[in-house]
N, C-alpha and C. Protein backbone atom coordinates (compact mmCIF):
# COMPACT_ATOMS: atom_id res chain seq x y z
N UNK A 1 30.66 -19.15 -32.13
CA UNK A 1 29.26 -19.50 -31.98
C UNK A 1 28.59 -18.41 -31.16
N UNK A 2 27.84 -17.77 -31.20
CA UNK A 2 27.40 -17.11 -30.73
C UNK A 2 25.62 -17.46 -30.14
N UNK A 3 25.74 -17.41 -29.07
CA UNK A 3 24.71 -17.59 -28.30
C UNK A 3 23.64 -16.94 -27.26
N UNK A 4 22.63 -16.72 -27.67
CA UNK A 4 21.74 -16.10 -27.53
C UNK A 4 21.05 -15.84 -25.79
N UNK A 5 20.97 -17.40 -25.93
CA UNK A 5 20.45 -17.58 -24.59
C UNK A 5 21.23 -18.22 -23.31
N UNK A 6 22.42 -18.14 -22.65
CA UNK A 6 23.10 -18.96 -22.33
C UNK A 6 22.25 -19.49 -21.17
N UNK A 7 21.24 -18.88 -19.95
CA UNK A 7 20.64 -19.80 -19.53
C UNK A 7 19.65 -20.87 -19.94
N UNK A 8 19.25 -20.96 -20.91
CA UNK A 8 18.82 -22.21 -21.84
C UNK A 8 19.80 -23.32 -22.32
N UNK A 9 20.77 -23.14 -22.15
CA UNK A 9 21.98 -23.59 -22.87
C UNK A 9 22.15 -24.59 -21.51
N UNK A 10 22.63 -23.85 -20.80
CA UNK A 10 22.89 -23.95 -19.08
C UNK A 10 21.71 -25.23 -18.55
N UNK A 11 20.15 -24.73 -18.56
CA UNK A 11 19.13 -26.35 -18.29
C UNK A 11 19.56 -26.83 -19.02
N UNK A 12 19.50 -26.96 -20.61
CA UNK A 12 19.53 -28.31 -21.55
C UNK A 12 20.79 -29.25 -21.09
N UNK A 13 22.21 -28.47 -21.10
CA UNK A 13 23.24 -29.11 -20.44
C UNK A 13 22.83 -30.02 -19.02
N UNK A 14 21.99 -28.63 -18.11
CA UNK A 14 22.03 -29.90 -17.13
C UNK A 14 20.56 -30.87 -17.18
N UNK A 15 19.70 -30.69 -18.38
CA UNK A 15 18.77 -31.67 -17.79
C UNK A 15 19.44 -33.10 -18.91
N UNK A 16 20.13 -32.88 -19.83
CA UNK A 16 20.88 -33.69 -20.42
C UNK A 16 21.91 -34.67 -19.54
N UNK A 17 22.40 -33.81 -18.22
CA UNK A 17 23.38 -34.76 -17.66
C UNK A 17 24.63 -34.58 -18.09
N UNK A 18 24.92 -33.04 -18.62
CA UNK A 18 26.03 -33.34 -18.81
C UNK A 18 27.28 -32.81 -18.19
N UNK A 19 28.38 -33.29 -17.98
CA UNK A 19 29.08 -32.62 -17.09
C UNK A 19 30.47 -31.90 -17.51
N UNK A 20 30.19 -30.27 -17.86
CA UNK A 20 31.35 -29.22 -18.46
C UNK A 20 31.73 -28.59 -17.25
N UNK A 21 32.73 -29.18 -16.79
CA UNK A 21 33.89 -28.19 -15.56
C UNK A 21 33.40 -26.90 -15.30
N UNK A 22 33.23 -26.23 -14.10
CA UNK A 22 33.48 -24.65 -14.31
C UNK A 22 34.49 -24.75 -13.22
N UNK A 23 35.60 -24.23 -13.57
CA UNK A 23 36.89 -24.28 -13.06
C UNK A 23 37.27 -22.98 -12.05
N UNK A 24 37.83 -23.13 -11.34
CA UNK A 24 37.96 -21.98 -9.93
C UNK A 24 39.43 -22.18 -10.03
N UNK A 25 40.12 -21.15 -9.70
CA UNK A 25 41.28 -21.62 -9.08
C UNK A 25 41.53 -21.39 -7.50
N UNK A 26 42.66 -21.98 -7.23
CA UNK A 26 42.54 -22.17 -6.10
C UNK A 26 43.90 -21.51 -5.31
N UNK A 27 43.60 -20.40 -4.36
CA UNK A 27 44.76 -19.58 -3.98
C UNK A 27 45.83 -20.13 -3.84
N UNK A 28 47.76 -19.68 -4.28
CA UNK A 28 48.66 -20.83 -3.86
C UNK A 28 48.71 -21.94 -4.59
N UNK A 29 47.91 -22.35 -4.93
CA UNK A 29 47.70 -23.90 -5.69
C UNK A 29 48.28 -23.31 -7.57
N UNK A 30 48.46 -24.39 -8.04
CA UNK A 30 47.69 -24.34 -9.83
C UNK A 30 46.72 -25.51 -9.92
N UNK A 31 46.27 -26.28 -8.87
CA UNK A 31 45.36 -27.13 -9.06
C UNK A 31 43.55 -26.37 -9.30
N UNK A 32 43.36 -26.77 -9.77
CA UNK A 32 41.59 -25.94 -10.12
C UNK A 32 40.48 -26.88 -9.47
N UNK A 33 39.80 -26.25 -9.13
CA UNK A 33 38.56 -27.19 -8.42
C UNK A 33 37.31 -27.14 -9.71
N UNK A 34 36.78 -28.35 -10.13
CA UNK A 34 35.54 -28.39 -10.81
C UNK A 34 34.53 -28.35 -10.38
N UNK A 35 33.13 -28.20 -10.89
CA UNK A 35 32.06 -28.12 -10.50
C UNK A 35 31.37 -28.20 -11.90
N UNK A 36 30.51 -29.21 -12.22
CA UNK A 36 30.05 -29.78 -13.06
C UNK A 36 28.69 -28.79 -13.29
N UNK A 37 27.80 -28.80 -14.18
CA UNK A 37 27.28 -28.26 -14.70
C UNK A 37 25.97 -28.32 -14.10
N UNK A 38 25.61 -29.69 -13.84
CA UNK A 38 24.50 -30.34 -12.94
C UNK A 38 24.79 -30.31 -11.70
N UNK A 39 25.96 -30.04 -11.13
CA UNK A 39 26.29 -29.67 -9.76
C UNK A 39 25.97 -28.01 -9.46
N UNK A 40 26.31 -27.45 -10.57
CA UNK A 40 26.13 -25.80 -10.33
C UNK A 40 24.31 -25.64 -10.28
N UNK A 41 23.73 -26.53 -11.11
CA UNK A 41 21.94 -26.28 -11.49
C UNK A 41 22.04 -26.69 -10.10
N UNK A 42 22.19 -27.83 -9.71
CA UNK A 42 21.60 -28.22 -7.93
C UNK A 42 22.04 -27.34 -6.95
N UNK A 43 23.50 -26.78 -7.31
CA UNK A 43 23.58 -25.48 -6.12
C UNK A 43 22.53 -24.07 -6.22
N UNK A 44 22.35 -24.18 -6.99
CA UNK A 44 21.21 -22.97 -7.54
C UNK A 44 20.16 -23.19 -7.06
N UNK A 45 19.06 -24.40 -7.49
CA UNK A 45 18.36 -24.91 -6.79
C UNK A 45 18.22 -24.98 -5.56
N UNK A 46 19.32 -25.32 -4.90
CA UNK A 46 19.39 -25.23 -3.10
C UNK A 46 19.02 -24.31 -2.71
N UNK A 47 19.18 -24.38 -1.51
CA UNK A 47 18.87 -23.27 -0.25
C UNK A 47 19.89 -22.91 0.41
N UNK A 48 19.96 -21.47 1.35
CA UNK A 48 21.14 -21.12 1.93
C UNK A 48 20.65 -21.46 3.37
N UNK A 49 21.20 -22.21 4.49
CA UNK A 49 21.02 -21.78 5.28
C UNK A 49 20.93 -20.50 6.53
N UNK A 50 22.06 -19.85 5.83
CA UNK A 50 22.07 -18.22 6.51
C UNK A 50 20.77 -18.01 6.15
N UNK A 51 20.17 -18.09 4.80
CA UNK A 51 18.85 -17.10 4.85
C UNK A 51 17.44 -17.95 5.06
N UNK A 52 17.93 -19.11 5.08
CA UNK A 52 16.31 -19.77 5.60
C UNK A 52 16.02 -20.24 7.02
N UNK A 53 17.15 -20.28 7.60
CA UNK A 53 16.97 -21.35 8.71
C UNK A 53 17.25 -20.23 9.61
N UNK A 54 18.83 -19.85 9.86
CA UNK A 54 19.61 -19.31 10.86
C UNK A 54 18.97 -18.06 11.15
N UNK A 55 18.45 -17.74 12.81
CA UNK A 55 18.17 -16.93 13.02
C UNK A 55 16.15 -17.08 13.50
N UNK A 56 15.61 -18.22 12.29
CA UNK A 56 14.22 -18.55 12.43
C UNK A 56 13.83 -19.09 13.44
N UNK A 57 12.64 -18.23 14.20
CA UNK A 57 11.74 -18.71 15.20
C UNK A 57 11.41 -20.03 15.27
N UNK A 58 11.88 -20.47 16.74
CA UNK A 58 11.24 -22.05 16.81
C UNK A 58 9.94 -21.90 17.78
N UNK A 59 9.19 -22.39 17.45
CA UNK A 59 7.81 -22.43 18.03
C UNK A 59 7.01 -23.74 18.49
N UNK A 60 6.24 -23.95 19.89
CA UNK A 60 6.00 -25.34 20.13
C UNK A 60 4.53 -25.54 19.29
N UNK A 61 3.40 -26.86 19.38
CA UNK A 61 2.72 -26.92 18.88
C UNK A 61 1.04 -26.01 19.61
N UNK A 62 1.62 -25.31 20.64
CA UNK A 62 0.80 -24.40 21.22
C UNK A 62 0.74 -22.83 20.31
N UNK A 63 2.03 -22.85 19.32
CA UNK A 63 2.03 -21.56 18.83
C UNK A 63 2.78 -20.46 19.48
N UNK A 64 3.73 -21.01 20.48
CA UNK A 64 4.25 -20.28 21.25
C UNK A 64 5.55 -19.84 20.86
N UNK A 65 6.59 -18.88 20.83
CA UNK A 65 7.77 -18.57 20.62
C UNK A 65 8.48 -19.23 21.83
N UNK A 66 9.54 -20.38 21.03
CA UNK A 66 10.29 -20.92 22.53
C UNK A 66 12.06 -20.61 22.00
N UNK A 67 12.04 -20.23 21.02
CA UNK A 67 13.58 -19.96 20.32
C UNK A 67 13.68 -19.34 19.39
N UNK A 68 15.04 -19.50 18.90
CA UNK A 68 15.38 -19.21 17.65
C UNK A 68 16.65 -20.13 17.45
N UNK A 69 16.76 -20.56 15.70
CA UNK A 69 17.74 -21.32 15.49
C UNK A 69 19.13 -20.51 15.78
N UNK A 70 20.34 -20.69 16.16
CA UNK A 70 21.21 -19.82 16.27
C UNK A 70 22.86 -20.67 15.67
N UNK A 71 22.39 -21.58 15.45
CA UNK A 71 23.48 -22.50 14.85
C UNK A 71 22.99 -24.11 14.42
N UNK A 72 23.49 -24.52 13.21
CA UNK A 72 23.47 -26.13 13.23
C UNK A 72 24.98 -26.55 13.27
N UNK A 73 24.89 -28.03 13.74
CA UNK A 73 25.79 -28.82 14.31
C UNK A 73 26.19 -30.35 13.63
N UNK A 74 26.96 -30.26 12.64
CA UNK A 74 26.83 -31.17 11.56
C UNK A 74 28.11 -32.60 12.12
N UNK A 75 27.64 -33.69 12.34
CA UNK A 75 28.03 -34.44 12.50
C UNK A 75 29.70 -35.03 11.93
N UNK A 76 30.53 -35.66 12.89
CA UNK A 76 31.70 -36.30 11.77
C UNK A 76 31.35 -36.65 10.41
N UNK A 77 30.33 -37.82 10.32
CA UNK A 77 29.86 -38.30 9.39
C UNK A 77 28.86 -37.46 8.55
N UNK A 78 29.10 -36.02 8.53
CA UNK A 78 28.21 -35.41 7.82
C UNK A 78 26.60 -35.03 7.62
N UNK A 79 26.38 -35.61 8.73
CA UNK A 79 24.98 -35.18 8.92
C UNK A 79 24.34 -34.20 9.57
N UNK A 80 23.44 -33.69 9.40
CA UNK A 80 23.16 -32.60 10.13
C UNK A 80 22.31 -33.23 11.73
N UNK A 81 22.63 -33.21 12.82
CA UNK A 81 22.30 -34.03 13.75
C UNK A 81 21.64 -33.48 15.04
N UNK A 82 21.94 -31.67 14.87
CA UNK A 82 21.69 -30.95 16.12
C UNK A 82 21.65 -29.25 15.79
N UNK A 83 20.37 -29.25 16.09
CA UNK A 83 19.95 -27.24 15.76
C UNK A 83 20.54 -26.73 17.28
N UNK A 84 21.07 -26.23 17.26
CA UNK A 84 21.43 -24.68 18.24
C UNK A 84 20.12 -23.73 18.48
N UNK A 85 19.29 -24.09 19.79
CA UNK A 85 18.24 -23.29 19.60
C UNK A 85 19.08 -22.44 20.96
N UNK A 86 18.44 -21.43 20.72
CA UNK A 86 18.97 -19.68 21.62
C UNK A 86 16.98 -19.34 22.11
N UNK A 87 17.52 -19.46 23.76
CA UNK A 87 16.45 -19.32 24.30
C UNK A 87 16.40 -18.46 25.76
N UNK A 88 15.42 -17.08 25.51
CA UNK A 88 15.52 -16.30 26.40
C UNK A 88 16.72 -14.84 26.41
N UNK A 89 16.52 -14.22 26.92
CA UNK A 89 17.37 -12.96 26.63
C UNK A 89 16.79 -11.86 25.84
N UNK A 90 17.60 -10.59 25.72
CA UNK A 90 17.57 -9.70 24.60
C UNK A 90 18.63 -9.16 24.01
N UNK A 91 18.64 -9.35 22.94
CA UNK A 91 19.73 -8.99 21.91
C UNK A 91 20.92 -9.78 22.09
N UNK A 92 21.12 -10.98 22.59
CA UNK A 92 22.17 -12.01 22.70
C UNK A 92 22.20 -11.84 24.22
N UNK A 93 21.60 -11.48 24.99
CA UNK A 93 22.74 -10.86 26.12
C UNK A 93 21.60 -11.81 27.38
N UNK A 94 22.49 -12.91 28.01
CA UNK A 94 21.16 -13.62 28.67
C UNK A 94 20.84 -14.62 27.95
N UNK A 95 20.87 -15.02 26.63
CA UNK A 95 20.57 -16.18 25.93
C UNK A 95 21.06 -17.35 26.24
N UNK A 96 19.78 -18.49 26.59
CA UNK A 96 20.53 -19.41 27.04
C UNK A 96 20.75 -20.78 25.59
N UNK A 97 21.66 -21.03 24.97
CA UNK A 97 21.53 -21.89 23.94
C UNK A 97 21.94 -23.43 24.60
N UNK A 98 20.73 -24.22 23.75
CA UNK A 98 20.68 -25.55 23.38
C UNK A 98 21.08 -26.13 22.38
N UNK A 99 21.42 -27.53 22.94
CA UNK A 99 21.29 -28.42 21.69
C UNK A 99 20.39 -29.08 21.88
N UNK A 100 19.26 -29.32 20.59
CA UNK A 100 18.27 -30.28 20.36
C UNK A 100 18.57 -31.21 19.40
N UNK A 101 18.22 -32.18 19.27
CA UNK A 101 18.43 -33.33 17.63
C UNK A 101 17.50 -32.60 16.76
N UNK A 102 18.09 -32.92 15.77
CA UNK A 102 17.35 -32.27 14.55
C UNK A 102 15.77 -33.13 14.49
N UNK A 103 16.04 -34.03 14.82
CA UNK A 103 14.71 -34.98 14.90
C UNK A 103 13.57 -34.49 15.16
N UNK A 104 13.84 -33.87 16.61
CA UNK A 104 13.03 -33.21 17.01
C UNK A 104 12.32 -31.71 16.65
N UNK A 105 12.39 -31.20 15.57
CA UNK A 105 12.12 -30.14 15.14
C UNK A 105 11.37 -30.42 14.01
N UNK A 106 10.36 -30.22 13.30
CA UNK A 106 9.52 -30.02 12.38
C UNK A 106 9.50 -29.18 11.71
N UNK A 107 9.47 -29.20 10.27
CA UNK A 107 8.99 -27.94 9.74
C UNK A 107 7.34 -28.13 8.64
N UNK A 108 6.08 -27.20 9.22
CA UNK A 108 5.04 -27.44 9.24
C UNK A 108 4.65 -26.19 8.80
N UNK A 109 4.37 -26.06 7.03
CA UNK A 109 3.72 -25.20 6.47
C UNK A 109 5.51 -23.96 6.53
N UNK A 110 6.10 -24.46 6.83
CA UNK A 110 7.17 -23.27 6.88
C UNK A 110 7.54 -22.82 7.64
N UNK A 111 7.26 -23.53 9.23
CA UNK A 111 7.14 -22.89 10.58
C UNK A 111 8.10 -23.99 11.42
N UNK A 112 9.09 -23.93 12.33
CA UNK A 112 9.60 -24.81 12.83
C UNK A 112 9.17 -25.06 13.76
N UNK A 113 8.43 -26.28 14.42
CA UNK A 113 7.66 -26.97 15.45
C UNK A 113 8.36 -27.55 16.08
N UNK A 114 8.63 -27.01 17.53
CA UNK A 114 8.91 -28.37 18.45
C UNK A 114 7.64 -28.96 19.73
N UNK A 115 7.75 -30.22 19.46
CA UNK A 115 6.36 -30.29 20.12
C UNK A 115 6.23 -30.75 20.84
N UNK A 116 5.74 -29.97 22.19
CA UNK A 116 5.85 -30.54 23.56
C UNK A 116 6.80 -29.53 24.58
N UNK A 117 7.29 -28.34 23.47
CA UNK A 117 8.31 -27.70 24.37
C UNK A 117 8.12 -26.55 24.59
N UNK A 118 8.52 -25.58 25.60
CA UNK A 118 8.02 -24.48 26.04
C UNK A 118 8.77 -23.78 26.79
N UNK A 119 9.09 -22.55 26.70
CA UNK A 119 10.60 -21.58 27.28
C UNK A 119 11.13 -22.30 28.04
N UNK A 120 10.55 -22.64 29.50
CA UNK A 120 10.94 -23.19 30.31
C UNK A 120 11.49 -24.81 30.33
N UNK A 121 10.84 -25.55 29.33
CA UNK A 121 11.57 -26.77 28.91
C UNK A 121 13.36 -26.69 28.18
N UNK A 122 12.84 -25.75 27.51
CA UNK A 122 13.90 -25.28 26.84
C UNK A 122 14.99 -24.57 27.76
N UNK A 123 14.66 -23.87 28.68
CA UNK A 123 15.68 -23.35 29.72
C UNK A 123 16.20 -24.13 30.29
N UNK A 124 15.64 -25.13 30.75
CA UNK A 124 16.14 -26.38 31.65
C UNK A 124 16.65 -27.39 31.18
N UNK A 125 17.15 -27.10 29.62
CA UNK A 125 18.15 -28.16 29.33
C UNK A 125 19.17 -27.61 29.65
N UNK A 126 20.17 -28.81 29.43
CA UNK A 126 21.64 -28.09 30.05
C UNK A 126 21.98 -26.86 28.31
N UNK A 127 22.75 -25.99 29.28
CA UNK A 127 23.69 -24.97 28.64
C UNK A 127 24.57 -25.85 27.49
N UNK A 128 24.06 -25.47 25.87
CA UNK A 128 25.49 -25.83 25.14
C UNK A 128 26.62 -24.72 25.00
N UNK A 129 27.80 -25.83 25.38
CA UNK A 129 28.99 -24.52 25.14
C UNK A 129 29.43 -25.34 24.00
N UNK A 130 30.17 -24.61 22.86
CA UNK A 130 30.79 -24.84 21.92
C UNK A 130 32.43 -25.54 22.31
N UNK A 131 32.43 -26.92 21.68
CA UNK A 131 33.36 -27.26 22.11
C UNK A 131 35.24 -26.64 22.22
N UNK A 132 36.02 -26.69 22.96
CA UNK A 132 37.30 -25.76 22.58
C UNK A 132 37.90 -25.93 21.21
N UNK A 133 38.61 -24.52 20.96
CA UNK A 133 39.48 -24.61 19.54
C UNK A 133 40.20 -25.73 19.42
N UNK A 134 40.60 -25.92 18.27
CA UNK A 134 41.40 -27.20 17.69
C UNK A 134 42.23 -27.27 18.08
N UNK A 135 43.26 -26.87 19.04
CA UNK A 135 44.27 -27.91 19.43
C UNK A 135 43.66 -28.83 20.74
N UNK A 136 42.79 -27.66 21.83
CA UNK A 136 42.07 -28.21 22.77
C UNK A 136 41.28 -29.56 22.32
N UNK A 137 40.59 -29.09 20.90
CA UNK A 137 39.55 -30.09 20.69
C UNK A 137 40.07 -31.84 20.67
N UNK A 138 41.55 -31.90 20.11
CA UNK A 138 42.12 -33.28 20.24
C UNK A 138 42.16 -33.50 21.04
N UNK A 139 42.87 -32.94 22.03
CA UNK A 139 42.70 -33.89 23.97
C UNK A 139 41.40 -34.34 23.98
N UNK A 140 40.39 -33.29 23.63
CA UNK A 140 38.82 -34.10 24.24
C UNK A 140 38.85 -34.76 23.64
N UNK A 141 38.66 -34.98 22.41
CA UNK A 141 38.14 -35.93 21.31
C UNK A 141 38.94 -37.61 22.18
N UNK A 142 40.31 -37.21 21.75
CA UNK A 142 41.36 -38.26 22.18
C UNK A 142 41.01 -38.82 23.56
N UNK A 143 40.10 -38.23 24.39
CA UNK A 143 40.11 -38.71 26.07
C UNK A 143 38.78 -39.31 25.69
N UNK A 144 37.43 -38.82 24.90
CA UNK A 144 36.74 -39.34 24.54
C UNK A 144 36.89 -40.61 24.04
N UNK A 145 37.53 -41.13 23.05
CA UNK A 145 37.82 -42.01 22.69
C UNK A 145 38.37 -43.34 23.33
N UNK A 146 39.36 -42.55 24.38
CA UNK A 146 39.85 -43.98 25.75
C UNK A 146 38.57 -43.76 26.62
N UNK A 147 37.54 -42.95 26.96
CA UNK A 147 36.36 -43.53 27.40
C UNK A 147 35.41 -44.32 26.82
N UNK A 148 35.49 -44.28 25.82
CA UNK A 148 34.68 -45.24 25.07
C UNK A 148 35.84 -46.67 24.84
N UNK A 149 36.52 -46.90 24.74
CA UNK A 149 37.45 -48.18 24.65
C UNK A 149 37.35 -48.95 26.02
N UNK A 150 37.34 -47.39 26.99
CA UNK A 150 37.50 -48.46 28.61
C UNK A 150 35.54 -49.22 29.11
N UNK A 151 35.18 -48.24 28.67
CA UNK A 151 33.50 -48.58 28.53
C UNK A 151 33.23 -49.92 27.30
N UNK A 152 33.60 -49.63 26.67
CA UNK A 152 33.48 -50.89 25.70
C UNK A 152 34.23 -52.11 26.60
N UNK A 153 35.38 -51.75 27.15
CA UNK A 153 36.36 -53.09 28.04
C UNK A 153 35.35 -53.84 29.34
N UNK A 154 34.62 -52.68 29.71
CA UNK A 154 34.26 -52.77 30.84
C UNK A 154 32.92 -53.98 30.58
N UNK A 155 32.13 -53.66 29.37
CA UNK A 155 31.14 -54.33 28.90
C UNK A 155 31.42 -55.51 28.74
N UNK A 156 32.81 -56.04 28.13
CA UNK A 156 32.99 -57.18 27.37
C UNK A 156 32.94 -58.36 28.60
N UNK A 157 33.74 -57.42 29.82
CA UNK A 157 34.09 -57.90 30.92
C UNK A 157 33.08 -58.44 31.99
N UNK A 158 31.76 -57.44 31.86
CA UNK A 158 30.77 -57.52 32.23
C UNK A 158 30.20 -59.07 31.11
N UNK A 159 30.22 -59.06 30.65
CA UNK A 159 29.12 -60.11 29.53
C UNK A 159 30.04 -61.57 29.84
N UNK A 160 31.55 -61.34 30.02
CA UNK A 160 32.00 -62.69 30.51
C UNK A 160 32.05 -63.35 31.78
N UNK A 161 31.59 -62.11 32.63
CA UNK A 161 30.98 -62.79 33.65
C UNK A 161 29.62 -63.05 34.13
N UNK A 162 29.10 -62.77 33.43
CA UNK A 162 27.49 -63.16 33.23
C UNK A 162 27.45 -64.59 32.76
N UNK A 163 28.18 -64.69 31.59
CA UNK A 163 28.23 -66.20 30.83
C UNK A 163 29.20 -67.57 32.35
N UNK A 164 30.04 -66.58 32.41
CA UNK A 164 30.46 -67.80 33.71
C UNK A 164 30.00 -67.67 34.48
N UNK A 165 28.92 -66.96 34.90
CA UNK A 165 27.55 -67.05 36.33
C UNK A 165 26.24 -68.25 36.11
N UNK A 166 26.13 -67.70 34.48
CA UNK A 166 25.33 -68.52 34.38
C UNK A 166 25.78 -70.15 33.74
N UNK A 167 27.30 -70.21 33.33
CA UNK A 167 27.13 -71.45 33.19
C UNK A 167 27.81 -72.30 34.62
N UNK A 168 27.93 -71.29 35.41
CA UNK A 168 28.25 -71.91 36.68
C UNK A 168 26.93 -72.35 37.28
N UNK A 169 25.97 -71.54 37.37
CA UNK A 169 24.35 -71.90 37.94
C UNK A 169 23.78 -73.01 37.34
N UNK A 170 23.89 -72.80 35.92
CA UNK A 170 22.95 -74.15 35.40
C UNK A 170 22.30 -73.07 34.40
């Protein structure tokens, strides 16, 4: 069959819905990874973050330069939850980086807005350090986790003596 146009071929497939493998292999493996046809049109469609985001001026609603994005911070559960803004310095050297919630950032006409914030707001959050490499990262995680169990204990403990205060009072 010979075909003329293969990106025409390529929409109709995907505005049809239909899903033809494009197969990768995978180093070491003989297993192949797919990627469907309508998965490849939506990766196309997307955006990169290296070239849209990372690196872009954050600015408050005064118009002021208070950052730049310098990393995002994507949640266990996959969400994107926290921009890495880099604030102050030159050429890395002196930069003090944050974490903000993504919440808090706007994007307005193409411009990232944070509003209400200003070098010095931004300086005076605490310092993010990137958490330690992966073997380090299990102890925290793992000590995290018995703080939250003993905090959760502590609550339950708290709420049953509230209930026997107050059904001791009346």
């Amino acid at each position: 069959m010979n075909i003329r146009h293969p990106m025409a071929l390529l929409a109709l497939c995907a505005a049809l819905g239909l899903a033809f493998p494009a197969l990768a292999q995978v180093a070491g493996s003989s297993t192949s990874m797919g990627v469907t046809v309508t998965e490849s049109t939506q990766l196309a469609m997307g955006w990169s973050v290296k070239h849209t985001l990372l690196g872009k001026t954050v600015y408050n609603d005064q118009n002021q330069k208070i950052g730049k994005v310098a990393d995002l911070i994507i949640s266990p559960d996959k969400k994107l939850s926290y921009v890495i803004v880099g604030a102050g310095g030159f050429v890395g050297i002196g930069r003090h980086d944050v974490a903000v919630p993504v919440m808090q950032i706007q994007d307005q006409a193409g411009k990232l807005v944070m509003a209400g914030a200003t070098r010095e707001t931004i300086k005076s959050l605490p310092r993010f350090d990137y958490p330690p490499k992966t073997d380090q990262r299990e102890k925290v995680l793992a000590a995290a986790d018995r703080w939250h169990q003993f905090e959760a204990g502590v609550n339950a403990a708290m709420a049953r003596m509230r209930k026997s205060v107050e059904a001791a009072t009346g």
